[in-house]
Protein backbone atom coordinates (compact mmCIF):
# COMPACT_ATOMS: atom_id res chain seq x y z
CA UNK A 1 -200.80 67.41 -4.98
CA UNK A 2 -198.08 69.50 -3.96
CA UNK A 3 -200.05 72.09 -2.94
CA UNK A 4 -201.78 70.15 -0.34
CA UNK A 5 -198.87 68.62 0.84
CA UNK A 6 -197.51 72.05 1.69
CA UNK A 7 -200.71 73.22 2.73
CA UNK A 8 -200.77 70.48 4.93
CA UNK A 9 -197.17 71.08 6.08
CA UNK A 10 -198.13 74.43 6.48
CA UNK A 11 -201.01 73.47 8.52
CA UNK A 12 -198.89 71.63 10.79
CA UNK A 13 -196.66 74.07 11.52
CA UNK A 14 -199.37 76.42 12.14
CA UNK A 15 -201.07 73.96 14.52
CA UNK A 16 -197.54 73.51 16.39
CA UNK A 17 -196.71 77.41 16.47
CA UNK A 18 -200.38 77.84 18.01
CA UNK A 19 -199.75 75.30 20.83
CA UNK A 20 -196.51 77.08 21.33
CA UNK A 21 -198.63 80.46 21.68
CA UNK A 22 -201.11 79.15 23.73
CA UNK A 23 -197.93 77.69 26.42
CA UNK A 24 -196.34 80.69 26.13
CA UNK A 25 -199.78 82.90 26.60
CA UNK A 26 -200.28 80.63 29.85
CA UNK A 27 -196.35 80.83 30.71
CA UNK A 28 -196.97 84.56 30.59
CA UNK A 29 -200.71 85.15 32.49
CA UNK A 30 -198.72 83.15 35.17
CA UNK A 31 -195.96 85.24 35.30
CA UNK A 32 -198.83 88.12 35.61
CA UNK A 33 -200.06 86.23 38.16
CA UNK A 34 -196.90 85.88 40.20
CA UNK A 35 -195.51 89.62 39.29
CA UNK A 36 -199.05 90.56 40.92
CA UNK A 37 -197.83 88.71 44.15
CA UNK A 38 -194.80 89.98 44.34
CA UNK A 39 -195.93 93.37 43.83
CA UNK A 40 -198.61 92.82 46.43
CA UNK A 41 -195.49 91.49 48.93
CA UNK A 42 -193.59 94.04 48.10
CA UNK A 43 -196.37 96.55 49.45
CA UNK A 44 -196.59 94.79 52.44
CA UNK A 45 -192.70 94.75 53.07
CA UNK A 46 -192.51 98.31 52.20
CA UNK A 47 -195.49 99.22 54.92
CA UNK A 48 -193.87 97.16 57.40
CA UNK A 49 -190.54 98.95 56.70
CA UNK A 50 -192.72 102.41 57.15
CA UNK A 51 -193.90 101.14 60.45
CA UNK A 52 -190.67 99.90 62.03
CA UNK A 53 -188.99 103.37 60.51
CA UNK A 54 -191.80 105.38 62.23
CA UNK A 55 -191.38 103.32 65.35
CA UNK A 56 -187.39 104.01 65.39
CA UNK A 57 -188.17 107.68 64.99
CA UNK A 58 -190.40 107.55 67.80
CA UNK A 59 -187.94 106.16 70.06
CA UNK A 60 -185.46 108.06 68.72
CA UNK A 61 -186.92 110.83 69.59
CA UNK A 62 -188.36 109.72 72.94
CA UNK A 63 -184.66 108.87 73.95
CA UNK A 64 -183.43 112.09 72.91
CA UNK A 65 -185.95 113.75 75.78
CA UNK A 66 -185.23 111.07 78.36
CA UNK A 67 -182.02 112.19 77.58
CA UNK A 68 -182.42 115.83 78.03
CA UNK A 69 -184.15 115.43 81.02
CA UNK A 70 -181.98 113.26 82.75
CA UNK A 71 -179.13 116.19 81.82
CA UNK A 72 -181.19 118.52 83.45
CA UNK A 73 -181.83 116.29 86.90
CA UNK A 74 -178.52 115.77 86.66
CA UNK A 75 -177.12 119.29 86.32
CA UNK A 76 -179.98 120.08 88.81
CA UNK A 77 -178.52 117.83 91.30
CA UNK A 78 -175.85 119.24 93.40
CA UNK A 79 -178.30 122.45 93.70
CA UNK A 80 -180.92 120.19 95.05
CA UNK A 81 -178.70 118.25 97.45
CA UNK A 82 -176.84 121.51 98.69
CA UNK A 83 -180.83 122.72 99.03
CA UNK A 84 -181.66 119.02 101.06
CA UNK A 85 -178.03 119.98 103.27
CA UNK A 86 -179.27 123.27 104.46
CA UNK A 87 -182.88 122.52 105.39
CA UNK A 88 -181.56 119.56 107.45
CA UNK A 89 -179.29 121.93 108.82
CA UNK A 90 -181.76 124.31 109.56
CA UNK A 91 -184.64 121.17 111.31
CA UNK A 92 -182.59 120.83 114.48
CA UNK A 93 -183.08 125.22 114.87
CA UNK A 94 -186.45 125.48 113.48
CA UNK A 95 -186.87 122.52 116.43
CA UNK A 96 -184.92 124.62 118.88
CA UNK A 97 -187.16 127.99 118.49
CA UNK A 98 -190.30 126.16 118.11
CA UNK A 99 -189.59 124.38 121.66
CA UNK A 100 -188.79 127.93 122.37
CA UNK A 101 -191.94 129.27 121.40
CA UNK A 102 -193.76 126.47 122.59
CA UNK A 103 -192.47 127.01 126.74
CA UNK A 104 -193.23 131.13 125.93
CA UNK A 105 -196.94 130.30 124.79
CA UNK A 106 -196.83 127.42 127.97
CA UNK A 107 -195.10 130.52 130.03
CA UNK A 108 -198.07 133.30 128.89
CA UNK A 109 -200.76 130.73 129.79
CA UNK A 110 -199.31 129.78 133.20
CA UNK A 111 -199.01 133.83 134.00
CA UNK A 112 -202.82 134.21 133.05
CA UNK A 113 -203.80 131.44 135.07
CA UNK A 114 -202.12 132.54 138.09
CA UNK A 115 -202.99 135.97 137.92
């Protein structure tokens, strides 16, 4: 009798350390589970993180040649306006000869018509 007493006992505790296994085998395909989400999430935040980096870089770089090339209209500037202050120095004698020219042309056509 006392061996099925402990083979009951031991039957017991073998039915109680298989429930445990079977809660901690579920405990642990859901942890599976959820590492496989986070993992998944984790992707995603690290592709996102790509992207905006990428996009930084981009206008990074993009302000770095704005940058430049507002340096160079700037440094181009006083040439150009010094350029803009002779020419409209220059319209009122470029007017003044071609007025000039224009009474010699009006001058050679009179003196063919009259002749």
């Amino acid at each position: 009798m006392e061996d099925k007493a402990k083979k009951a006992m031991l039957e017991e505790e073998l039915g109680v350390l298989k429930q445990a296994e079977n809660d901690a085998s579920s405990k642990l395909t859901l942890a599976q589970e959820e590492l496989q989400i986070l993992m998944a999430d984790e992707q995603k935040e690290k592709k996102r993180v790509y992207d905006l980096s990428t996009q930084l870089n981009d206008a990074k770089e993009l302000l770095e040649k704005k940058s430049t090339e507002y340096a160079d209209i700037k440094a181009a500037l006083p040439k150009s306006q010094d350029a803009l202050r002779l020419a409209r120095e220059q319209v009122p004698l470029i007017k003044e000869e071609e007025d000039k020219l224009a009474d010699d042309v009006n001058n050679t056509l009179i003196s063919f018509i009259v002749v």
